[in-house]
Protein backbone atom coordinates (compact mmCIF):
# COMPACT_ATOMS: atom_id res chain seq x y z
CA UNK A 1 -5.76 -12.60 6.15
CA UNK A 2 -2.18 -11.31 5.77
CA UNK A 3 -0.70 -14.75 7.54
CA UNK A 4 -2.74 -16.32 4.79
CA UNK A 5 -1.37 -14.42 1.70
CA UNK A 6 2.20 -14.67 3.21
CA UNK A 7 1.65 -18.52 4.01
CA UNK A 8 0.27 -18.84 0.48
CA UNK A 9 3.32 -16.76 -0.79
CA UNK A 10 5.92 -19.32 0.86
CA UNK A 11 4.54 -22.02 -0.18
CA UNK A 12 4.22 -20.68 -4.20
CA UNK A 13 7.91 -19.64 -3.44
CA UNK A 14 8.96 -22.78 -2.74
CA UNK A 15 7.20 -24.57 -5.60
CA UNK A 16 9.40 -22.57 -8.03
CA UNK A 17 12.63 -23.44 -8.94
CA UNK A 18 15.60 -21.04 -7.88
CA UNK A 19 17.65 -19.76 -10.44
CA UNK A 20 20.90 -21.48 -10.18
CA UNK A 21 23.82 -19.55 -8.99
CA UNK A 22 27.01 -21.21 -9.92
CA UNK A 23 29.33 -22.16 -6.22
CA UNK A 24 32.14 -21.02 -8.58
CA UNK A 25 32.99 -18.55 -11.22
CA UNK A 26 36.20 -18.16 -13.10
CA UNK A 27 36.97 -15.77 -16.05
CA UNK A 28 40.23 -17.06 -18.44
CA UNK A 29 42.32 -13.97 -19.67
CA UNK A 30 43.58 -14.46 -23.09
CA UNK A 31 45.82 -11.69 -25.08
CA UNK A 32 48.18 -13.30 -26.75
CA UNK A 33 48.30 -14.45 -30.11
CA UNK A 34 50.26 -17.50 -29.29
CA UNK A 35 48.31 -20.80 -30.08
CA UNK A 36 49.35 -22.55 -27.11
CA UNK A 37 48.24 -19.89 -24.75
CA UNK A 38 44.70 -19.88 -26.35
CA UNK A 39 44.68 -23.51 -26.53
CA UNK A 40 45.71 -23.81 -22.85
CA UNK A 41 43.18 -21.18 -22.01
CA UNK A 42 40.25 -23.40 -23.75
CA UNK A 43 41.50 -26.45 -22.29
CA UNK A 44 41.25 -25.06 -18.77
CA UNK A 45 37.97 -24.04 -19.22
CA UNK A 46 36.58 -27.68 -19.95
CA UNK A 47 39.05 -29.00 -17.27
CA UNK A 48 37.73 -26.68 -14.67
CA UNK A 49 34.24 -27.65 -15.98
CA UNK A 50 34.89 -31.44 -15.44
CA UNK A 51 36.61 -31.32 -12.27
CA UNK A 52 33.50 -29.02 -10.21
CA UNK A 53 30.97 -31.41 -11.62
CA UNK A 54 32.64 -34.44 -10.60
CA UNK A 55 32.87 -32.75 -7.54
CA UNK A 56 28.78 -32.00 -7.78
CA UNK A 57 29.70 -28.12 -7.76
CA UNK A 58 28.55 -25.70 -10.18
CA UNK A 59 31.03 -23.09 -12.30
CA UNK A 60 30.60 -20.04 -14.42
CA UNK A 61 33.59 -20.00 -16.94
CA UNK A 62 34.07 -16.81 -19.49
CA UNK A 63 36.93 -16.67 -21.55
CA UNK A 64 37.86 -12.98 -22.16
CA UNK A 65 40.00 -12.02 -24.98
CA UNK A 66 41.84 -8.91 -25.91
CA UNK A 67 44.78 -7.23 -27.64
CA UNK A 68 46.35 -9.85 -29.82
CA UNK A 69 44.00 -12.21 -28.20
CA UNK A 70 41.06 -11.15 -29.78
CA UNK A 71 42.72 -12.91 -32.56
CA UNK A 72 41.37 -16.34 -30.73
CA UNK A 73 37.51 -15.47 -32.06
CA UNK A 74 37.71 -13.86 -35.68
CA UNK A 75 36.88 -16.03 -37.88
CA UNK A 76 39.97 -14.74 -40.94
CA UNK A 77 42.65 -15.23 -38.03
CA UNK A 78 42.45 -17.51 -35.58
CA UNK A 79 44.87 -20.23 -35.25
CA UNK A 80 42.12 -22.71 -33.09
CA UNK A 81 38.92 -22.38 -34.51
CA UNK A 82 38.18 -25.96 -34.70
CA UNK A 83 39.41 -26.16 -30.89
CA UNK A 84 36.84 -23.10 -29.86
CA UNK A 85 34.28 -24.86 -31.79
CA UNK A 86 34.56 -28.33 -30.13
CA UNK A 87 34.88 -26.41 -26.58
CA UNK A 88 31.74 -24.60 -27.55
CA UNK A 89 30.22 -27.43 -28.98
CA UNK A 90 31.01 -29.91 -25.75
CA UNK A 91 30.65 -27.09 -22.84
CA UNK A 92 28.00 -24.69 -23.64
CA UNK A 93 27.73 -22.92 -20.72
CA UNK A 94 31.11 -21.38 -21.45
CA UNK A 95 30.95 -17.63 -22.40
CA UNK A 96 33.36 -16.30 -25.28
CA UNK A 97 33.50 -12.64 -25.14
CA UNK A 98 36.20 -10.99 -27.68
CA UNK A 99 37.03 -7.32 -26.84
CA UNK A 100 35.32 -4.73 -29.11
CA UNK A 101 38.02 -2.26 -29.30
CA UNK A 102 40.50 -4.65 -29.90
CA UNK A 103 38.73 -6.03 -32.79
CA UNK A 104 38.32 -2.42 -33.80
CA UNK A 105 42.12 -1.75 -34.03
CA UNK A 106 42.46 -4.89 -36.16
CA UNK A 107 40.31 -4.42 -38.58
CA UNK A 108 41.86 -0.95 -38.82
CA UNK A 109 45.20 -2.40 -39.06
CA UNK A 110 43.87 -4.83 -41.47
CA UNK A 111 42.18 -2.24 -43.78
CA UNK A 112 39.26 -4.73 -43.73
CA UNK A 113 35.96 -6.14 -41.66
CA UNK A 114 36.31 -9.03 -40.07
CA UNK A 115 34.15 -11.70 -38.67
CA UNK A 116 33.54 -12.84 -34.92
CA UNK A 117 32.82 -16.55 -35.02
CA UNK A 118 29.23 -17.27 -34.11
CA UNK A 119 30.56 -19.29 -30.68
CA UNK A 120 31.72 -15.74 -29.45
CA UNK A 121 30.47 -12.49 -28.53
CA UNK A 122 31.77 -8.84 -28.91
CA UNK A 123 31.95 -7.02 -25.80
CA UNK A 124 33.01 -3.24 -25.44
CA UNK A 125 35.76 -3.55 -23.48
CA UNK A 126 37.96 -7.21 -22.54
CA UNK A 127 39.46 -4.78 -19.75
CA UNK A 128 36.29 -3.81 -18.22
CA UNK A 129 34.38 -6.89 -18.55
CA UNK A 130 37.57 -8.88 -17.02
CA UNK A 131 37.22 -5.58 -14.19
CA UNK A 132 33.53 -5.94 -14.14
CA UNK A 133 33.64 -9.54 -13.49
CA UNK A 134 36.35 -9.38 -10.71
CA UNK A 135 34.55 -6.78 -9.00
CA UNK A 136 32.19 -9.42 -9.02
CA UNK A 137 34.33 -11.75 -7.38
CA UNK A 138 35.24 -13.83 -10.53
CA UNK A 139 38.25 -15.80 -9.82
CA UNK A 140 41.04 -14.89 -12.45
CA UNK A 141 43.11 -17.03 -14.67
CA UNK A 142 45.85 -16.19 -17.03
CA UNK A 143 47.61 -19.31 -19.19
């Protein structure tokens, strides 16, 4: 009876799809509030994209933003929205994450709220998610 239930367990096992686990993963460090740096950063992401699935390989790719970085995802500042909208728009699977206490000391600088664009995501920390990801072994670019 148990080499039934485990047979029967293999073969439902096998019938179900794996979740995919990307051969690759890369996280793009952005803090500066130069336009070519974040432009160079977003353009590496689709690049890296392109070149491991002509290859047939699968990537992760986060962009990370922080100090004057964060700049690259609020909506009143940034100097490539339309670019991090078409990169969202043509790669998807590309995680923006804008640091939370960066955009913190902005707004605080700026003596008003200001708005994340919808493509990107706050995180607590840029620092610790770039850590977090590395201890993950996350392969780390800086433009």
């Amino acid at each position: 009876m148990r080499a039934l239930l485990l047979l029967i367990g293999l073969l439902l096992a096998a019938t179900i799809p794996a979740r995919a686990v990307p051969q690759h993963r890369l996280v793009i460090h952005i803090d500066s509030a130069d336009r070519e740096v974040m432009v160079e950063g977003l353009h590496n992401a689709a690049n890296v994209i392109d070149l491991m699935k002509s290859r047939r390989e699968t990537v992760a790719v986060e962009i990370v933003a922080n100090g004057y970085g964060t700049a690259m995802f609020i909506e009143e500042l940034s100097p490539v929205k339309d670019e991090v909208r078409r990169i969202h728009a043509d790669y998807p699977s590309v995680v923006m994450s804008a640091c939370g206490v960066s955009l913190a000391h902005t707004e605080e600088a700026q003596k008003r709220k200001l708005t994340v664009m919808p493509e990107a995501r706050v995180v607590p920390s840029g620092a610790v998610r770039i850590m977090e990801l590395q201890e993950r072994h996350w392969a780390y670019l800086k433009p």
